[in-house]
PDB file of N, CA and C in Angstrom:
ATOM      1  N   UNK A   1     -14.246   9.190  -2.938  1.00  0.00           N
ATOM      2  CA  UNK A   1     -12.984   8.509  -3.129  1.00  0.00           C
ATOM      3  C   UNK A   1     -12.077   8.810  -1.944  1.00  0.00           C
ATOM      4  N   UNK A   2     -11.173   7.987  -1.623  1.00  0.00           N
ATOM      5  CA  UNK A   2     -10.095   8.125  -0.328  1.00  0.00           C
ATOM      6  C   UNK A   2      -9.025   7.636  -0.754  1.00  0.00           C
ATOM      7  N   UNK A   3      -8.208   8.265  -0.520  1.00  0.00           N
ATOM      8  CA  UNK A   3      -6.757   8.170  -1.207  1.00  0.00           C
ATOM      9  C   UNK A   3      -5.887   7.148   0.927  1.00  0.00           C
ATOM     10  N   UNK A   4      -5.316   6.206  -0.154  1.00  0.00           N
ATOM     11  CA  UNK A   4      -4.845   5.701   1.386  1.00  0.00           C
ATOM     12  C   UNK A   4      -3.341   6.160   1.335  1.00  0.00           C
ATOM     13  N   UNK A   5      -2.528   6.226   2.013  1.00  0.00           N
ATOM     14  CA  UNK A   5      -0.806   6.762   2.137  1.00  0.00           C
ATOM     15  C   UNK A   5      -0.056   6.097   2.839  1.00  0.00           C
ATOM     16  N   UNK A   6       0.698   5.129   2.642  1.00  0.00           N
ATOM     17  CA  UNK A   6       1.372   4.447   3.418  1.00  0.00           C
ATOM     18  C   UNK A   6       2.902   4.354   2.715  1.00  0.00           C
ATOM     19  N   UNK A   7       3.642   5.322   4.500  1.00  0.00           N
ATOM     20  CA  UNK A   7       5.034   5.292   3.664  1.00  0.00           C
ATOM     21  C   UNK A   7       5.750   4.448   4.181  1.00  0.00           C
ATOM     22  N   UNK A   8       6.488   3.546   3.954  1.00  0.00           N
ATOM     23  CA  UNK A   8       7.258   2.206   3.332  1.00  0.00           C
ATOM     24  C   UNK A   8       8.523   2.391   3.967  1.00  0.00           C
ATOM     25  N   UNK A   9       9.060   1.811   4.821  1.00  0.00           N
ATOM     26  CA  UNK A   9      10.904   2.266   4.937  1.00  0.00           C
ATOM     27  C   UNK A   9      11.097   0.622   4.749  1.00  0.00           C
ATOM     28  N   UNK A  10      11.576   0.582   3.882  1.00  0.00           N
ATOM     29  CA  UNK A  10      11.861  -1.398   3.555  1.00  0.00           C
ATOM     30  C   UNK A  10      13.437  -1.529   4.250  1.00  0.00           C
ATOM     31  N   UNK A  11      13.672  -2.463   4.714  1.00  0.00           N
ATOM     32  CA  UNK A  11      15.244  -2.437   5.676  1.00  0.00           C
ATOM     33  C   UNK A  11      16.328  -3.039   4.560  1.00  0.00           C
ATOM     34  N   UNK A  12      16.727  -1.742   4.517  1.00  0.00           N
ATOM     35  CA  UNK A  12      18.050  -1.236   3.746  1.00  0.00           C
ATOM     36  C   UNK A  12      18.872  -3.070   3.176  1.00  0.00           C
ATOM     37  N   UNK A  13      18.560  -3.202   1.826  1.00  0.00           N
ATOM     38  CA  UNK A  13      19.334  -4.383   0.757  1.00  0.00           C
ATOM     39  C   UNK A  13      18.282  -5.354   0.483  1.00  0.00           C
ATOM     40  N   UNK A  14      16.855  -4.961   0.911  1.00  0.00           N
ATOM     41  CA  UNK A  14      16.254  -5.753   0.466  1.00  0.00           C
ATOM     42  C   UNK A  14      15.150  -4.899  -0.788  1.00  0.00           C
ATOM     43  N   UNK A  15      15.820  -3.806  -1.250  1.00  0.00           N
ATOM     44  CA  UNK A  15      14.583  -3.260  -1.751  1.00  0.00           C
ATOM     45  C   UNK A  15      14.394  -3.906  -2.774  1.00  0.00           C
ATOM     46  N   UNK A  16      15.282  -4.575  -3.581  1.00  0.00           N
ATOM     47  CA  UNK A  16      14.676  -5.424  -4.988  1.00  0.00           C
ATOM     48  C   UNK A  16      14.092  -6.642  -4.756  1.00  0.00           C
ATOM     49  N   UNK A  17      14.343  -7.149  -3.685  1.00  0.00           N
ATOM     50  CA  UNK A  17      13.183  -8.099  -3.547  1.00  0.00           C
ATOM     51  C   UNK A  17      11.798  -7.813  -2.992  1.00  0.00           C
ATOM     52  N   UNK A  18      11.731  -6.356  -2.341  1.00  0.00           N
ATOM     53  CA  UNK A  18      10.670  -5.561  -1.959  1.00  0.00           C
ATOM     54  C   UNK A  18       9.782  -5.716  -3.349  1.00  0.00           C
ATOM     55  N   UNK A  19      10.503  -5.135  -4.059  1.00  0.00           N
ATOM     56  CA  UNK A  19       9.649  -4.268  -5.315  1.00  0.00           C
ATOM     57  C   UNK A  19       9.455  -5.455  -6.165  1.00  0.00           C
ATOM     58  N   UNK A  20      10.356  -7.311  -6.360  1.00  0.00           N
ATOM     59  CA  UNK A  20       9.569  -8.203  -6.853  1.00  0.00           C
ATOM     60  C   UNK A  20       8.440  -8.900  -6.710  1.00  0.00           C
ATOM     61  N   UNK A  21       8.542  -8.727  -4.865  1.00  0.00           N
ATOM     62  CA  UNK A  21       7.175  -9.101  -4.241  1.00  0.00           C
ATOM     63  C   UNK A  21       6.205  -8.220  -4.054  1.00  0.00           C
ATOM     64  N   UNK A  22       6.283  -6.825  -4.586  1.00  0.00           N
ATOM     65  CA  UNK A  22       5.127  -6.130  -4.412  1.00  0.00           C
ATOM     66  C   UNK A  22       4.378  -6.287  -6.197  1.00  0.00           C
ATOM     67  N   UNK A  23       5.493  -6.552  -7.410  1.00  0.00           N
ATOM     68  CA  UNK A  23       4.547  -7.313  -8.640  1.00  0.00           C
ATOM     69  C   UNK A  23       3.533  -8.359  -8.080  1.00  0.00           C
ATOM     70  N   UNK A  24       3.847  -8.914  -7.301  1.00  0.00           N
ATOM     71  CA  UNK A  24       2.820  -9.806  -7.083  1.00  0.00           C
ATOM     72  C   UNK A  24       1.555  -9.519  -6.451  1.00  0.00           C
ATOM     73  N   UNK A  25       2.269  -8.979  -5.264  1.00  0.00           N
ATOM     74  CA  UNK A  25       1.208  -8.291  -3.986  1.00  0.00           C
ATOM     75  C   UNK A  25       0.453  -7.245  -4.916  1.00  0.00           C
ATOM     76  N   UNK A  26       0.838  -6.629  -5.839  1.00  0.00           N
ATOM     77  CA  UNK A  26       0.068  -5.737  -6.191  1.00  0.00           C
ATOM     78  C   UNK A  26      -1.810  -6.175  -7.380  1.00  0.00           C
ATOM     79  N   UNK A  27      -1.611  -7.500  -7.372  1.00  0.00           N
ATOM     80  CA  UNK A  27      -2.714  -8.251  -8.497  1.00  0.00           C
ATOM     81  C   UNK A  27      -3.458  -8.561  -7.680  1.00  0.00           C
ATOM     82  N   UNK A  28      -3.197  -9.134  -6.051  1.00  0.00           N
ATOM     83  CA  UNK A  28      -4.267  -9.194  -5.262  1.00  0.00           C
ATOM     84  C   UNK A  28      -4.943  -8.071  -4.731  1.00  0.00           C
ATOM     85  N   UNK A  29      -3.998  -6.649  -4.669  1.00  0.00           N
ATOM     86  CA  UNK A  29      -4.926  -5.540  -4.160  1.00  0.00           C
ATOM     87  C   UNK A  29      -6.290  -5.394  -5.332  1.00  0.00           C
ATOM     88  N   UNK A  30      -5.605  -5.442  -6.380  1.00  0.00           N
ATOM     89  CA  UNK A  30      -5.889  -4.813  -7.495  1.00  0.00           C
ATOM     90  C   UNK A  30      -7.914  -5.255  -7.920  1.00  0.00           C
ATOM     91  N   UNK A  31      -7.951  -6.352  -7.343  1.00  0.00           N
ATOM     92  CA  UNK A  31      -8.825  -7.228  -7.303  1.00  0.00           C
ATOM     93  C   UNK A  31      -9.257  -7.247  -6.682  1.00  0.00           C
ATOM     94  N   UNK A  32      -9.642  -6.487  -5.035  1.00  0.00           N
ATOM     95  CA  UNK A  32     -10.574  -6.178  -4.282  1.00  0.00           C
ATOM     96  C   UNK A  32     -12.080  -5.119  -4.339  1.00  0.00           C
ATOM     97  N   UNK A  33     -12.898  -5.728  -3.549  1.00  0.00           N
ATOM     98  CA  UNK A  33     -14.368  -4.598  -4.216  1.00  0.00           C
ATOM     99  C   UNK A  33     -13.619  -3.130  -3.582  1.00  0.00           C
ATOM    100  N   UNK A  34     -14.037  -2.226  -4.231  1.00  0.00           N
ATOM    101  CA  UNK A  34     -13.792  -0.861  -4.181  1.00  0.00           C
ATOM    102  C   UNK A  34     -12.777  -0.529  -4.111  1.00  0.00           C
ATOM    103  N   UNK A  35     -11.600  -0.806  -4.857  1.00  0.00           N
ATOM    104  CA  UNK A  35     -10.308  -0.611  -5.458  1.00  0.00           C
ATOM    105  C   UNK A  35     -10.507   0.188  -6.544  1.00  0.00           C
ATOM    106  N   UNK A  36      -9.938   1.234  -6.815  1.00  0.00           N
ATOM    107  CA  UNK A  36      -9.759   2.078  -8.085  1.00  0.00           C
ATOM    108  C   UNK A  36      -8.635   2.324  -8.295  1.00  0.00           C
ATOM    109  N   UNK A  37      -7.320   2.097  -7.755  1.00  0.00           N
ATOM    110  CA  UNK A  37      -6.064   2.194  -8.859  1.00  0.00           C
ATOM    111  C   UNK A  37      -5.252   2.561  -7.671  1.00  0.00           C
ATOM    112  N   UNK A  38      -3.896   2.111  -7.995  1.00  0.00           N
ATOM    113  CA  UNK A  38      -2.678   2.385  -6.838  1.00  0.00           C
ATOM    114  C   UNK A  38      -1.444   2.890  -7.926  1.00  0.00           C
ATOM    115  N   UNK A  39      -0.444   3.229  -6.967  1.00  0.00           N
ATOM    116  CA  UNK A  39       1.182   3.621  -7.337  1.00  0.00           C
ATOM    117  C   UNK A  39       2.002   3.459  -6.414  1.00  0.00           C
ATOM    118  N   UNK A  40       3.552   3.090  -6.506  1.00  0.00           N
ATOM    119  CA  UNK A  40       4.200   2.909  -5.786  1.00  0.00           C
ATOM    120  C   UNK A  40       5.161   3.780  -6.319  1.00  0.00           C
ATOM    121  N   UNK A  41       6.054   4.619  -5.265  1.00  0.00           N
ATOM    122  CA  UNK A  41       6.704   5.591  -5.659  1.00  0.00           C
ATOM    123  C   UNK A  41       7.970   5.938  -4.326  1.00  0.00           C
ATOM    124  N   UNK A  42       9.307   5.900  -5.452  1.00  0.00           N
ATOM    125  CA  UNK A  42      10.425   5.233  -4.449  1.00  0.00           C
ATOM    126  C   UNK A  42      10.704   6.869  -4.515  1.00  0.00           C
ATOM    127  N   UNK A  43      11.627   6.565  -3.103  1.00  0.00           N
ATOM    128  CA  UNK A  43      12.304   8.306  -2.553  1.00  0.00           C
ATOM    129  C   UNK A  43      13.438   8.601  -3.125  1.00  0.00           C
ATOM    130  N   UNK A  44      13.766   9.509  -3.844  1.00  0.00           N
ATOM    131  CA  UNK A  44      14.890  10.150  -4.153  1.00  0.00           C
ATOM    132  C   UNK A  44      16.245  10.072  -3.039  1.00  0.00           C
ATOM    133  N   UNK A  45      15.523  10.843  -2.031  1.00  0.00           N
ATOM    134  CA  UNK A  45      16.732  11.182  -1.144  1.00  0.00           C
ATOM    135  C   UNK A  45      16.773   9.873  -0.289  1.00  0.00           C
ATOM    136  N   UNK A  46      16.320   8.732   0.182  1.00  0.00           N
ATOM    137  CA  UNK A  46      16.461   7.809   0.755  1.00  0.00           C
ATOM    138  C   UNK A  46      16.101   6.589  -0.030  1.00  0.00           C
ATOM    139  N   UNK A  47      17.141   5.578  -0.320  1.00  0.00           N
ATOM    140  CA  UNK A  47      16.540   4.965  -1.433  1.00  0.00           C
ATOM    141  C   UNK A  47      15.599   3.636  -1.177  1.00  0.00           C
ATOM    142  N   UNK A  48      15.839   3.504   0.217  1.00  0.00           N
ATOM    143  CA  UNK A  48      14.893   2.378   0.582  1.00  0.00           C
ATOM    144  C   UNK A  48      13.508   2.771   1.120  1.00  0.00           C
ATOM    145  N   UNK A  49      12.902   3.981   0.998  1.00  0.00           N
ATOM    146  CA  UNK A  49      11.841   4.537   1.526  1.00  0.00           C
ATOM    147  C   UNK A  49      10.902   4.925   0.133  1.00  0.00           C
ATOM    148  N   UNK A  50       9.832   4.112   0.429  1.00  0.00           N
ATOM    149  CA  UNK A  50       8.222   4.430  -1.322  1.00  0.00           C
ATOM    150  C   UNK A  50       7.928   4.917  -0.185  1.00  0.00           C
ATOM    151  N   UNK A  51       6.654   5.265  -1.466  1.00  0.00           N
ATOM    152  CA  UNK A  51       5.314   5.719  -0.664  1.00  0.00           C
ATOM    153  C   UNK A  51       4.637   4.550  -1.605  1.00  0.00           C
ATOM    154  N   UNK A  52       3.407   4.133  -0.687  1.00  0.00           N
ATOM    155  CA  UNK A  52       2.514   3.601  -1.799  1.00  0.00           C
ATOM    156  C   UNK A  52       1.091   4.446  -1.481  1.00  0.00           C
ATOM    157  N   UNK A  53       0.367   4.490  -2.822  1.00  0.00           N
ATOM    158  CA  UNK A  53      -0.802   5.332  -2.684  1.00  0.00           C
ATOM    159  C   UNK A  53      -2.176   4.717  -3.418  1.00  0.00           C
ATOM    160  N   UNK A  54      -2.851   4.082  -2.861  1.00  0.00           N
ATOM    161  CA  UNK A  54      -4.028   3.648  -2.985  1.00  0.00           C
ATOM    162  C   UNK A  54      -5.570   4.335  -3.060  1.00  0.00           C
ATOM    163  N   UNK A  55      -5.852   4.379  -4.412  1.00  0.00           N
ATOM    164  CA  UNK A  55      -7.643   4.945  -4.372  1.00  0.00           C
ATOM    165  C   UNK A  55      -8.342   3.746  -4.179  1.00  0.00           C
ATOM    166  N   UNK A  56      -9.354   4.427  -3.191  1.00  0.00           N
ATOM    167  CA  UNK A  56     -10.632   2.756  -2.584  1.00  0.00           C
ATOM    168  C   UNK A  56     -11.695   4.226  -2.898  1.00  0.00           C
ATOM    169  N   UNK A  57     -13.169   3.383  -2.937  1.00  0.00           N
ATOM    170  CA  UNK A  57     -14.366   4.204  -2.986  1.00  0.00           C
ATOM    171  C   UNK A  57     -14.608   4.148  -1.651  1.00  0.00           C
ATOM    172  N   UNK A  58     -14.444   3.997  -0.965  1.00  0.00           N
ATOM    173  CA  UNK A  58     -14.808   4.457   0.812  1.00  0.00           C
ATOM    174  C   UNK A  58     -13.496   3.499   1.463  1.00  0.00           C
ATOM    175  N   UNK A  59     -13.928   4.051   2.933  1.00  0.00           N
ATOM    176  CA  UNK A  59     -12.757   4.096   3.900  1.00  0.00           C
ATOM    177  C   UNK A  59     -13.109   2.275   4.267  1.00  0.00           C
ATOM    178  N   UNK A  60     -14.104   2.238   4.173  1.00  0.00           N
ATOM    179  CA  UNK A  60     -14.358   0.685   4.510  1.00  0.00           C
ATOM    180  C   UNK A  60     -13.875  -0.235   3.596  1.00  0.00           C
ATOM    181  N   UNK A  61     -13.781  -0.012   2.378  1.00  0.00           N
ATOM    182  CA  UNK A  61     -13.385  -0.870   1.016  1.00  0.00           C
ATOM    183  C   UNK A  61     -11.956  -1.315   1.376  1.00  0.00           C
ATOM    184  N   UNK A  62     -11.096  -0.119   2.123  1.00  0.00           N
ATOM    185  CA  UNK A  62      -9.523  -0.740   3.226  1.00  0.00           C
ATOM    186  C   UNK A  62     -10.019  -1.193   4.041  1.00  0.00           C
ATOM    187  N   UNK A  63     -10.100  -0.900   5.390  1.00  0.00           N
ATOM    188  CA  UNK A  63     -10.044  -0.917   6.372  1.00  0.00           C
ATOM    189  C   UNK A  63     -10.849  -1.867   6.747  1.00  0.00           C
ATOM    190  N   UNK A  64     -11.972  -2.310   6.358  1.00  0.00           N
ATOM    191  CA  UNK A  64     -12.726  -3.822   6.289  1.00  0.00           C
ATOM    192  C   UNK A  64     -12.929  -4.376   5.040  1.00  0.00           C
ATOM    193  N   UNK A  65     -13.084  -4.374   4.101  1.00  0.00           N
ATOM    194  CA  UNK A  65     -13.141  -5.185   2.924  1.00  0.00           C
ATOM    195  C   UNK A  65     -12.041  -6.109   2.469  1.00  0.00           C
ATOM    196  N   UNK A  66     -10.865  -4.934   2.474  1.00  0.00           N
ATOM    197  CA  UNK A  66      -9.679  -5.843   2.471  1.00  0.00           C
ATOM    198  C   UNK A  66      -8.622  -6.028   3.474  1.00  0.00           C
ATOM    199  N   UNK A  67      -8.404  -5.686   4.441  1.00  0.00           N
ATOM    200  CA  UNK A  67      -7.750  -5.734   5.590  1.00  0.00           C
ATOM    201  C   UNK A  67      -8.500  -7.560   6.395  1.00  0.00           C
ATOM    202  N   UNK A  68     -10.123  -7.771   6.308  1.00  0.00           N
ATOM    203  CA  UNK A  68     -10.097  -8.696   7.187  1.00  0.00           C
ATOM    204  C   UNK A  68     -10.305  -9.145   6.283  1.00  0.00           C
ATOM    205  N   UNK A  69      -9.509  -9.531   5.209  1.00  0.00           N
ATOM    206  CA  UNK A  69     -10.428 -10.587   4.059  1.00  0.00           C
ATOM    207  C   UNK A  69      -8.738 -11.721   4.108  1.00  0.00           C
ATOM    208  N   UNK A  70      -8.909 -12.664   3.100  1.00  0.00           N
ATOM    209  CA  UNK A  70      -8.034 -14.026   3.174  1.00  0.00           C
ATOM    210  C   UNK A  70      -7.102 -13.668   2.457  1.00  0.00           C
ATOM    211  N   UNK A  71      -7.431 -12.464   1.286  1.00  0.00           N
ATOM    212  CA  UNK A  71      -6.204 -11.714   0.153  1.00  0.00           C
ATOM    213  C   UNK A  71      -5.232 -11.001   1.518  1.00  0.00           C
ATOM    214  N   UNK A  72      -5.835 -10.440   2.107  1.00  0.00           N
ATOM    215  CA  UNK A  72      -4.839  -9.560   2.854  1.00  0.00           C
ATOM    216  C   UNK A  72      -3.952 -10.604   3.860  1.00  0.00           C
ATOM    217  N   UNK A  73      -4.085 -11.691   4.038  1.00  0.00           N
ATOM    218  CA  UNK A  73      -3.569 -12.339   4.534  1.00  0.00           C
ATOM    219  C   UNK A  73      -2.100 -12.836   3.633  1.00  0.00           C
ATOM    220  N   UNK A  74      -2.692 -13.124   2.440  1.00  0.00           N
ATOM    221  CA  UNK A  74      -1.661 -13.517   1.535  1.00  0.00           C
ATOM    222  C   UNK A  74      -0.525 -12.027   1.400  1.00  0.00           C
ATOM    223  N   UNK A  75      -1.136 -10.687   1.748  1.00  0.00           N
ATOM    224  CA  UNK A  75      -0.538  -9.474   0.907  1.00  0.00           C
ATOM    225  C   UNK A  75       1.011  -8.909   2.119  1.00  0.00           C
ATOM    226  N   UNK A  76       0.055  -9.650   3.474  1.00  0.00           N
ATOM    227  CA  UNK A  76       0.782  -9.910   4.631  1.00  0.00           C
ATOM    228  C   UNK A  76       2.250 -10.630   4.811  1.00  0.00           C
ATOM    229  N   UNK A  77       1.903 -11.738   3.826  1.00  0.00           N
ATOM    230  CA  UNK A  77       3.062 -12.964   3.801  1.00  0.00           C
ATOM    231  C   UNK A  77       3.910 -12.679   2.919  1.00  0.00           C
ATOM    232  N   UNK A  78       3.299 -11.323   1.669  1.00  0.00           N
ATOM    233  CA  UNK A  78       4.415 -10.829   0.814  1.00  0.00           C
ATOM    234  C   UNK A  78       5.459 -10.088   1.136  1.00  0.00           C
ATOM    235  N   UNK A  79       4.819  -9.131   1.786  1.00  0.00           N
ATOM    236  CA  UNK A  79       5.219  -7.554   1.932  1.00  0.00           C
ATOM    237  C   UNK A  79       5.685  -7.547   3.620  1.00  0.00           C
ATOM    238  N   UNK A  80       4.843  -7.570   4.307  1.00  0.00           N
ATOM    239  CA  UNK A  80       5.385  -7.119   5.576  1.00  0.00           C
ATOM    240  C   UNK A  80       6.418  -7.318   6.279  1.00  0.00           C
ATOM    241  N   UNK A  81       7.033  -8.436   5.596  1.00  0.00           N
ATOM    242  CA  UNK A  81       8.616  -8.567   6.450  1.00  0.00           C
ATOM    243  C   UNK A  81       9.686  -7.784   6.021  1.00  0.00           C
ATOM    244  N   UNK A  82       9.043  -7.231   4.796  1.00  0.00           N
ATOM    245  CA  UNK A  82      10.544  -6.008   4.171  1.00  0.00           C
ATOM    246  C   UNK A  82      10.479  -4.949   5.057  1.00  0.00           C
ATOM    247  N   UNK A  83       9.254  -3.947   6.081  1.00  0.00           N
ATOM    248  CA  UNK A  83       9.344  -3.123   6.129  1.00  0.00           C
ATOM    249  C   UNK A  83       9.961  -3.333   7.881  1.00  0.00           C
ATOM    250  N   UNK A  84      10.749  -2.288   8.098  1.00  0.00           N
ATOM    251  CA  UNK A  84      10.970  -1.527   9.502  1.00  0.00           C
ATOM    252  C   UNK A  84      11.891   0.025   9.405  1.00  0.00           C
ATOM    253  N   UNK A  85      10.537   0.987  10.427  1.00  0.00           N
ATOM    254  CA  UNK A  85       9.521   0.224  11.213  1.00  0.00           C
ATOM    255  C   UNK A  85       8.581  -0.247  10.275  1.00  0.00           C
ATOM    256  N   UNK A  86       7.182  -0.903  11.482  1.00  0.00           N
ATOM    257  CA  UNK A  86       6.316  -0.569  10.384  1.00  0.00           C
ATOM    258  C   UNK A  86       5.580   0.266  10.032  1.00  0.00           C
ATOM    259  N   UNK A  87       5.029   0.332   8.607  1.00  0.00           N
ATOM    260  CA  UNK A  87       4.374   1.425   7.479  1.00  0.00           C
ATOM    261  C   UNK A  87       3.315   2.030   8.819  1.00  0.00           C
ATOM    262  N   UNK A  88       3.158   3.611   9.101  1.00  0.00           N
ATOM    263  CA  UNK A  88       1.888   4.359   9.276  1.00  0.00           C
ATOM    264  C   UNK A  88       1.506   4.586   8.151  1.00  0.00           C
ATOM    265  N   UNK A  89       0.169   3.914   8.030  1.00  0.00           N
ATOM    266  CA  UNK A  89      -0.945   4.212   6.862  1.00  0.00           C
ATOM    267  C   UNK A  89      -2.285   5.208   7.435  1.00  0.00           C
ATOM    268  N   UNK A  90      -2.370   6.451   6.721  1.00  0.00           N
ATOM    269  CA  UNK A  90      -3.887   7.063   6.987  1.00  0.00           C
ATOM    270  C   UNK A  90      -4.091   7.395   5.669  1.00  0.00           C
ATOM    271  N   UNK A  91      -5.359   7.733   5.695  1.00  0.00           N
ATOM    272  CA  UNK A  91      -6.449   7.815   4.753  1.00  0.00           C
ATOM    273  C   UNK A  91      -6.934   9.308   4.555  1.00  0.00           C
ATOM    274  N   UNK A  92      -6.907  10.219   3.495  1.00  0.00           N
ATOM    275  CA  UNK A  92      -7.636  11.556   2.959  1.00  0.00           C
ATOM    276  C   UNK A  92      -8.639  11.115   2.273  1.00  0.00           C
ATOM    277  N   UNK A  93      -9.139  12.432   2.172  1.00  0.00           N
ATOM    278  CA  UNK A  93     -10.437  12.924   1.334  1.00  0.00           C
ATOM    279  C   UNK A  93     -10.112  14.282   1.089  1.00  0.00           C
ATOM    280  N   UNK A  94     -10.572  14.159  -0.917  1.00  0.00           N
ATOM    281  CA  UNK A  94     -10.159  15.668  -1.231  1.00  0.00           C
ATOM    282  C   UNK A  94     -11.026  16.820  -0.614  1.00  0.00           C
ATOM    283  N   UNK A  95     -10.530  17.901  -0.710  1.00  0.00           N
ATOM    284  CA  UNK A  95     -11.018  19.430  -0.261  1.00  0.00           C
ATOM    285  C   UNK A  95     -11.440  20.019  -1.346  1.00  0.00           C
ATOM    286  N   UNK A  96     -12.833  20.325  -1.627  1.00  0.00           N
ATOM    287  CA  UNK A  96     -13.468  20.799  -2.414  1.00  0.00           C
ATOM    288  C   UNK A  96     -12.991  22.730  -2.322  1.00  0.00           C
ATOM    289  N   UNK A  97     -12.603  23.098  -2.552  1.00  0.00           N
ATOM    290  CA  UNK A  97     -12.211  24.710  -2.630  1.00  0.00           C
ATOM    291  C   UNK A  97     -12.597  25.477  -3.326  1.00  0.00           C
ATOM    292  N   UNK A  98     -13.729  25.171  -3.738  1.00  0.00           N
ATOM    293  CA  UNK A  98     -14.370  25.994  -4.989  1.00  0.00           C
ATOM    294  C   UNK A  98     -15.184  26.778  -4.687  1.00  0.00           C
TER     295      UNK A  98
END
């Protein structure tokens, strides 16, 4: 599993229309192969700054499955004009410590 992290600074008065167009944007992620579950999670101390946090079963299930596919095109036309700058997104894998 790979947890993806992408933190969000949406430009300050648009966050409620951020967060109506991410109801939407969020049914097309939701529906890609190797998707296992997301959250979006707004900042306390800055109020126009989420995080969003995405589980995929491999790094490819983002980064090619849905990144060059025709959904991400649409997820593009939702979301990306709220944010500046734009989102740095990277990708973990848990640490087994046992």
């Amino acid at each position: 599993m790979i947890l993806e992290v992408a933190l969000l600074d949406v430009i300050p008065g648009q966050t409620t229309a951020f967060e109506e167009a991410f109801i939407r944007a969020q049914k097309i992620i939701s529906q890609m192969p190797g998707y296992i579950s997301h959250e979006l999670q707004r900042c306390l101390e800055k109020e126009n700054r989420y995080v969003l946090l995405v589980k995929w079963q491999t790094l490819e299930d983002h980064t090619v499955g849905f990144r060059q596919s025709a959904e991400y095109q649409e997820w593009k036309k939702l979301l990306h004009h709220f944010y500046d700058p734009f989102p740095t997104v990277e990708h973990f894998q848990k640490v087994n410590l046992a």
